[in-house]
C-alpha atoms as a PDB file:
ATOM      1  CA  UNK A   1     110.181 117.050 -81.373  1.00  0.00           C
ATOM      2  CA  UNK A   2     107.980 114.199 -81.155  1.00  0.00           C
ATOM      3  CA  UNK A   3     109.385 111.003 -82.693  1.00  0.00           C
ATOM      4  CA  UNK A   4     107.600 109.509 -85.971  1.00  0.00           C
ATOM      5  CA  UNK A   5     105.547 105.960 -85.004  1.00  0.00           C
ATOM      6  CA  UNK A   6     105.766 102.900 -86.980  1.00  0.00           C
ATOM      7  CA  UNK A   7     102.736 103.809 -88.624  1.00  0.00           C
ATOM      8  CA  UNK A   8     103.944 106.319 -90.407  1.00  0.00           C
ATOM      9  CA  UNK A   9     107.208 104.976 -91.437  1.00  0.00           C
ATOM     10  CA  UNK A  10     106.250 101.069 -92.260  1.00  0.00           C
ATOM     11  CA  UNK A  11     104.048 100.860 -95.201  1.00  0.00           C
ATOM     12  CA  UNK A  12     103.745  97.001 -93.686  1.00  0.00           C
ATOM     13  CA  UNK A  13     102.720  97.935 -90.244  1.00  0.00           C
ATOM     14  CA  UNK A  14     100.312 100.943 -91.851  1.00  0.00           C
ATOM     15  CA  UNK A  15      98.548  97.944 -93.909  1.00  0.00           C
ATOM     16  CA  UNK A  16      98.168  96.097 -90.598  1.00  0.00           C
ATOM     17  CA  UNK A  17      96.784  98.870 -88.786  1.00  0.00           C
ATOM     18  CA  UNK A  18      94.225 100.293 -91.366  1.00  0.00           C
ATOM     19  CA  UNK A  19      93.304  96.429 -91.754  1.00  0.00           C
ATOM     20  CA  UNK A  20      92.608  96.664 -87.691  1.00  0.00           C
ATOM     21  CA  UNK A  21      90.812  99.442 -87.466  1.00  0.00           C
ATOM     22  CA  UNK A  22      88.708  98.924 -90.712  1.00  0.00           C
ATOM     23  CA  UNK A  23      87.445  96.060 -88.438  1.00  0.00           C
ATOM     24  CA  UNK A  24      86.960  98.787 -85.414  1.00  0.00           C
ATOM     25  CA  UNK A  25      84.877 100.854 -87.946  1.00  0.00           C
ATOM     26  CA  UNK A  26      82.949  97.933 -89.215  1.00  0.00           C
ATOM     27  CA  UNK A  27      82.004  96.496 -85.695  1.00  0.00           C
ATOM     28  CA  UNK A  28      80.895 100.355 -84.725  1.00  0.00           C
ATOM     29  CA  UNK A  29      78.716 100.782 -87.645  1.00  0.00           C
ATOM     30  CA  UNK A  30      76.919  97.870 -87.085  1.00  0.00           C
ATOM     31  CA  UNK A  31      76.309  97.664 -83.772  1.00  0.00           C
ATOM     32  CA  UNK A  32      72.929  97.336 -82.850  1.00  0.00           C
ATOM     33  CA  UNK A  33      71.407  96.485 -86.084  1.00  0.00           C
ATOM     34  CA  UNK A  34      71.827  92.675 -86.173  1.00  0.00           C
ATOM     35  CA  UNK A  35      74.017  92.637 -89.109  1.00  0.00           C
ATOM     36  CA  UNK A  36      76.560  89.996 -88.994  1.00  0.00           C
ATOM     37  CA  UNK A  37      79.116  91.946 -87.375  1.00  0.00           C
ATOM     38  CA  UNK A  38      76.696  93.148 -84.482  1.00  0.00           C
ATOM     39  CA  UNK A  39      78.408  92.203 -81.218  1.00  0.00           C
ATOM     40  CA  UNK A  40      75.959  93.872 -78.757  1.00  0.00           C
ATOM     41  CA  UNK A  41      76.987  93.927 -75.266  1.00  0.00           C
ATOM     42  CA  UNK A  42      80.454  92.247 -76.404  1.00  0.00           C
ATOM     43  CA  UNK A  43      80.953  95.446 -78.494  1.00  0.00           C
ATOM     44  CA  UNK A  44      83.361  96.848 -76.197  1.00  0.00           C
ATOM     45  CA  UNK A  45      85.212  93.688 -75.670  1.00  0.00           C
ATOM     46  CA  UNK A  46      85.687  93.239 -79.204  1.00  0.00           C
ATOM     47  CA  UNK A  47      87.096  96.666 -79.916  1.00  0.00           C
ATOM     48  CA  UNK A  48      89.250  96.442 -76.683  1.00  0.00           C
ATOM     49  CA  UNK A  49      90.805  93.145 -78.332  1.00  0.00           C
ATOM     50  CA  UNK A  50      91.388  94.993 -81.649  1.00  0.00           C
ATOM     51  CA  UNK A  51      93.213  97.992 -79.854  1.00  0.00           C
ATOM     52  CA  UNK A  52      95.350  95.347 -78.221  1.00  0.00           C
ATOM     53  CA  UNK A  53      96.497  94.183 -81.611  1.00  0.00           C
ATOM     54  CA  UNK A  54      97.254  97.850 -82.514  1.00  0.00           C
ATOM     55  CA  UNK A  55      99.196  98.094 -79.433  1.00  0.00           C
ATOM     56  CA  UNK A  56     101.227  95.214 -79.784  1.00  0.00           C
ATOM     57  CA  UNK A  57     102.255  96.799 -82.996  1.00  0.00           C
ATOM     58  CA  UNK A  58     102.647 100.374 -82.556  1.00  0.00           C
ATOM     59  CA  UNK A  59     102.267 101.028 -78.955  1.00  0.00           C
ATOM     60  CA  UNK A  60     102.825 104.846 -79.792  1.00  0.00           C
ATOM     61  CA  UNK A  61     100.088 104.949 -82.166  1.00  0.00           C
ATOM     62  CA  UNK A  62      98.037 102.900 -79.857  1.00  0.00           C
ATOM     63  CA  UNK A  63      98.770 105.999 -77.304  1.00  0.00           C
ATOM     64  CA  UNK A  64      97.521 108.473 -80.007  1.00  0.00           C
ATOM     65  CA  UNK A  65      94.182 107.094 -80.579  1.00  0.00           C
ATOM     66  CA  UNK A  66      93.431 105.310 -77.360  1.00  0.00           C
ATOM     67  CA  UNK A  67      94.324 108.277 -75.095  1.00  0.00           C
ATOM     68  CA  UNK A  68      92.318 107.193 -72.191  1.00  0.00           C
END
């Protein structure tokens, strides 16, 4: 059976999380359209710093979405 993650069973962590990748979403969405969160060519740098936050917190959870 595969063990719950932290993300599941902290609401705090959760918050945390959702707040991180809200930022991941954000930085996607406006990539490449010179909006004020437009990173271009650091875009993958960015987002590589965010999943390290997620890690830090939930390294299982990190494992589920960052498979690679």
């Amino acid at each position: 059976m595969k063990e719950l993650t932290k993300y599941k069973t902290n609401k705090t962590i959760k918050k945390r999380i959702d707040k991180i990748l809200h930022k991941m979403a954000m930085i996607i969405a406006d990539k490449d359209t010179g909006a004020k969160n437009d990173f271009g060519k650091r875009t993958k740098i960015e987002l590589r710093k965010l999943e390290k936050q997620i890690k830090e917190i939930d390294s299982r959870f990190y494992d589920m979405i960052c498979p690679y």
